[in-house]
PDB file of N, CA and C in Angstrom:
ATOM      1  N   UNK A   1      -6.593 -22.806  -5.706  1.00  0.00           N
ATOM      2  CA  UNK A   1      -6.602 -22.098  -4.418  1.00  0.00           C
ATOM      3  C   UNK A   1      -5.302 -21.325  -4.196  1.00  0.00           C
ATOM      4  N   UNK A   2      -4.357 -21.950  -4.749  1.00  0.00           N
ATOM      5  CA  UNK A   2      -3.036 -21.034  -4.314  1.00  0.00           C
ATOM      6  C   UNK A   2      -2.729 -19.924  -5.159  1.00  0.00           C
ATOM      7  N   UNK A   3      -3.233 -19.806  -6.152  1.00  0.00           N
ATOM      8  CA  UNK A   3      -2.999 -18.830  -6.747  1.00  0.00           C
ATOM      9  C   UNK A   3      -4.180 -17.476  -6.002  1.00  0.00           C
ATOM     10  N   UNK A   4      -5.281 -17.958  -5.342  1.00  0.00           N
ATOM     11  CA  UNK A   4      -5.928 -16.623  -4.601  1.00  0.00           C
ATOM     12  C   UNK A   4      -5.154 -16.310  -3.812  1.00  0.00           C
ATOM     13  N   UNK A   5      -4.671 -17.146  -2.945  1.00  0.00           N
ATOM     14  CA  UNK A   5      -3.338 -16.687  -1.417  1.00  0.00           C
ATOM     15  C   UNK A   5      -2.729 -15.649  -2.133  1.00  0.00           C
ATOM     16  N   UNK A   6      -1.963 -16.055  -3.210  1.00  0.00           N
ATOM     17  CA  UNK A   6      -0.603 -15.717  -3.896  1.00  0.00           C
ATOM     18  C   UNK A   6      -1.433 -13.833  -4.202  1.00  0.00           C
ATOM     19  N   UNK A   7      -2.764 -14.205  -4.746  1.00  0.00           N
ATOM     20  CA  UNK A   7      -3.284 -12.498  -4.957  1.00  0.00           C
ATOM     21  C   UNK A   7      -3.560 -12.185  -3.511  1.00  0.00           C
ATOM     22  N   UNK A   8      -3.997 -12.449  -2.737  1.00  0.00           N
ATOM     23  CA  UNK A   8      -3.960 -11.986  -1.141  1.00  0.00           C
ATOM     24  C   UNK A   8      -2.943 -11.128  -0.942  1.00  0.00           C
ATOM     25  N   UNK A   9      -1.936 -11.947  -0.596  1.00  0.00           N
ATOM     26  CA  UNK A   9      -1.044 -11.435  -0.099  1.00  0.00           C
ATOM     27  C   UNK A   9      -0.371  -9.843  -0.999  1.00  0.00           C
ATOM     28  N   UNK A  10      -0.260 -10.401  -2.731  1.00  0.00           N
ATOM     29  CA  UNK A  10       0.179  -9.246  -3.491  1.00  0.00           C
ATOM     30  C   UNK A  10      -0.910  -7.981  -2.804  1.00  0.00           C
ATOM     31  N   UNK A  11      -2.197  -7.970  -2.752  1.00  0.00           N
ATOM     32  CA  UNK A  11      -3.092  -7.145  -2.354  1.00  0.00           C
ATOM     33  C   UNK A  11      -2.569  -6.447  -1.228  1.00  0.00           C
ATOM     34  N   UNK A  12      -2.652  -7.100  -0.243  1.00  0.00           N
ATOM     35  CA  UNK A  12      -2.163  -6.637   1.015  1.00  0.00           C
ATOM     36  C   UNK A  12      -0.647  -6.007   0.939  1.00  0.00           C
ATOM     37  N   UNK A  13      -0.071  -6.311   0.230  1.00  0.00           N
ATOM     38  CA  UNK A  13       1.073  -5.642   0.131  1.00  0.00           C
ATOM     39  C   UNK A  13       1.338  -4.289  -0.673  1.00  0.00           C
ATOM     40  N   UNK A  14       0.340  -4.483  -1.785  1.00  0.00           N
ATOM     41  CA  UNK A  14      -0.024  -3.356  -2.687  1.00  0.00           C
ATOM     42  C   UNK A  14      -0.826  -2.050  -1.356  1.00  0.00           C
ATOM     43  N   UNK A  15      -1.746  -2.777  -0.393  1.00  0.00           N
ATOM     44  CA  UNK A  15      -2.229  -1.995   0.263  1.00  0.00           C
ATOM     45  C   UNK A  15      -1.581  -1.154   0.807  1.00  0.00           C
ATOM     46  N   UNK A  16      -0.316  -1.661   1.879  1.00  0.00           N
ATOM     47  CA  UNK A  16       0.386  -1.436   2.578  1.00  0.00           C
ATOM     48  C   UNK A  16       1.179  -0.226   1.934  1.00  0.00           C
ATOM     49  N   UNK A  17       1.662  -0.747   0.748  1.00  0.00           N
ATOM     50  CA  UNK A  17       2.643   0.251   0.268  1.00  0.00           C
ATOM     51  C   UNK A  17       1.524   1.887  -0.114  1.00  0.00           C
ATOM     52  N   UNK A  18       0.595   1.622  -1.027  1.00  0.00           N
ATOM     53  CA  UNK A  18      -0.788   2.877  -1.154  1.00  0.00           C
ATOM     54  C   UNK A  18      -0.714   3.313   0.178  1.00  0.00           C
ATOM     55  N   UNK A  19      -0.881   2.922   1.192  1.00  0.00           N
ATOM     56  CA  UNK A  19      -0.836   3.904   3.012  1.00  0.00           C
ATOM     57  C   UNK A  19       0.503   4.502   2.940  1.00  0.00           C
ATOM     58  N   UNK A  20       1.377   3.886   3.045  1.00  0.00           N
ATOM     59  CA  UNK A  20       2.847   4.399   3.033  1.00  0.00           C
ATOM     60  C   UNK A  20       3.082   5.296   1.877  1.00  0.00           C
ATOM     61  N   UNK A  21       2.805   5.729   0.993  1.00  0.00           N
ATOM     62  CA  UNK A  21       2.723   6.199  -0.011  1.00  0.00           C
ATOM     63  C   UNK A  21       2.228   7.279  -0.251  1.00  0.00           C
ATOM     64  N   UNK A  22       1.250   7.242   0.231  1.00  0.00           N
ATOM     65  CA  UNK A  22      -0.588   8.055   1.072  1.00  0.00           C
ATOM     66  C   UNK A  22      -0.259   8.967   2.327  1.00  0.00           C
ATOM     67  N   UNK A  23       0.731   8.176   2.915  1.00  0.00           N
ATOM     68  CA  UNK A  23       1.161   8.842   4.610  1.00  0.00           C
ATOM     69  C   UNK A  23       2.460  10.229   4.111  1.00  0.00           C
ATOM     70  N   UNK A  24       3.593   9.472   3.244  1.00  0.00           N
ATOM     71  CA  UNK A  24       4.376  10.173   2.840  1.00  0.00           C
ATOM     72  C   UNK A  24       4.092  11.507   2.176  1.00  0.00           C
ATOM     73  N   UNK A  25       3.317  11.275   1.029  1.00  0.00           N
ATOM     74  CA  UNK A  25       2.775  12.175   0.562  1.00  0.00           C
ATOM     75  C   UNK A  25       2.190  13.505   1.259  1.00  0.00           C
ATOM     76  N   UNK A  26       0.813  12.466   2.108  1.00  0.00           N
ATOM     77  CA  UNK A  26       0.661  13.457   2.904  1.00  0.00           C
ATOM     78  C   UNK A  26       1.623  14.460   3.913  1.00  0.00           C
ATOM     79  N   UNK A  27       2.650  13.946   4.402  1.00  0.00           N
ATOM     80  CA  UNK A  27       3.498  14.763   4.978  1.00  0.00           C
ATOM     81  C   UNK A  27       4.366  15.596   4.016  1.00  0.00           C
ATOM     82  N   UNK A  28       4.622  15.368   2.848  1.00  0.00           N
ATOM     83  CA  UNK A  28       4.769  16.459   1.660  1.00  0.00           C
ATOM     84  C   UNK A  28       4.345  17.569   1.292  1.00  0.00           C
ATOM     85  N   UNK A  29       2.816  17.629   1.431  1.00  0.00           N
ATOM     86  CA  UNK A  29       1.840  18.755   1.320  1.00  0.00           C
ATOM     87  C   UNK A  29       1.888  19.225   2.526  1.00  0.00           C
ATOM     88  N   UNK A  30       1.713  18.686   3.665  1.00  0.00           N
ATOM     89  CA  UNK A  30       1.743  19.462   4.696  1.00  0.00           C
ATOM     90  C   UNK A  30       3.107  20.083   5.098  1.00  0.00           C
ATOM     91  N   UNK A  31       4.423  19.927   4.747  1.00  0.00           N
ATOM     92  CA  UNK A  31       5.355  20.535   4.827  1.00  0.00           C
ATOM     93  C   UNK A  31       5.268  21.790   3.636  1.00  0.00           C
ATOM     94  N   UNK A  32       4.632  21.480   2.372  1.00  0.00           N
ATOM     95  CA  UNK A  32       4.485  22.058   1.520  1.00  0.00           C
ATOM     96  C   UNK A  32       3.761  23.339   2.096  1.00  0.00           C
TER      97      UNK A  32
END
């Protein structure tokens, strides 16, 4: 079981960063 948490959380954090990443970007092109 702890090793699913342990991928949870990596997930959610992987998510987090893909939006932030995703958001940045996008404000790249649109300055672009």
């Amino acid at each position: 079981m702890p090793r699913t948490m342990l991928t949870d959380i990596r997930w959610e954090l992987l998510l987090q960063v893909m939006k932030s990443t995703g958001r940045i970007y996008d404000k790249t092109e649109h300055r672009m």
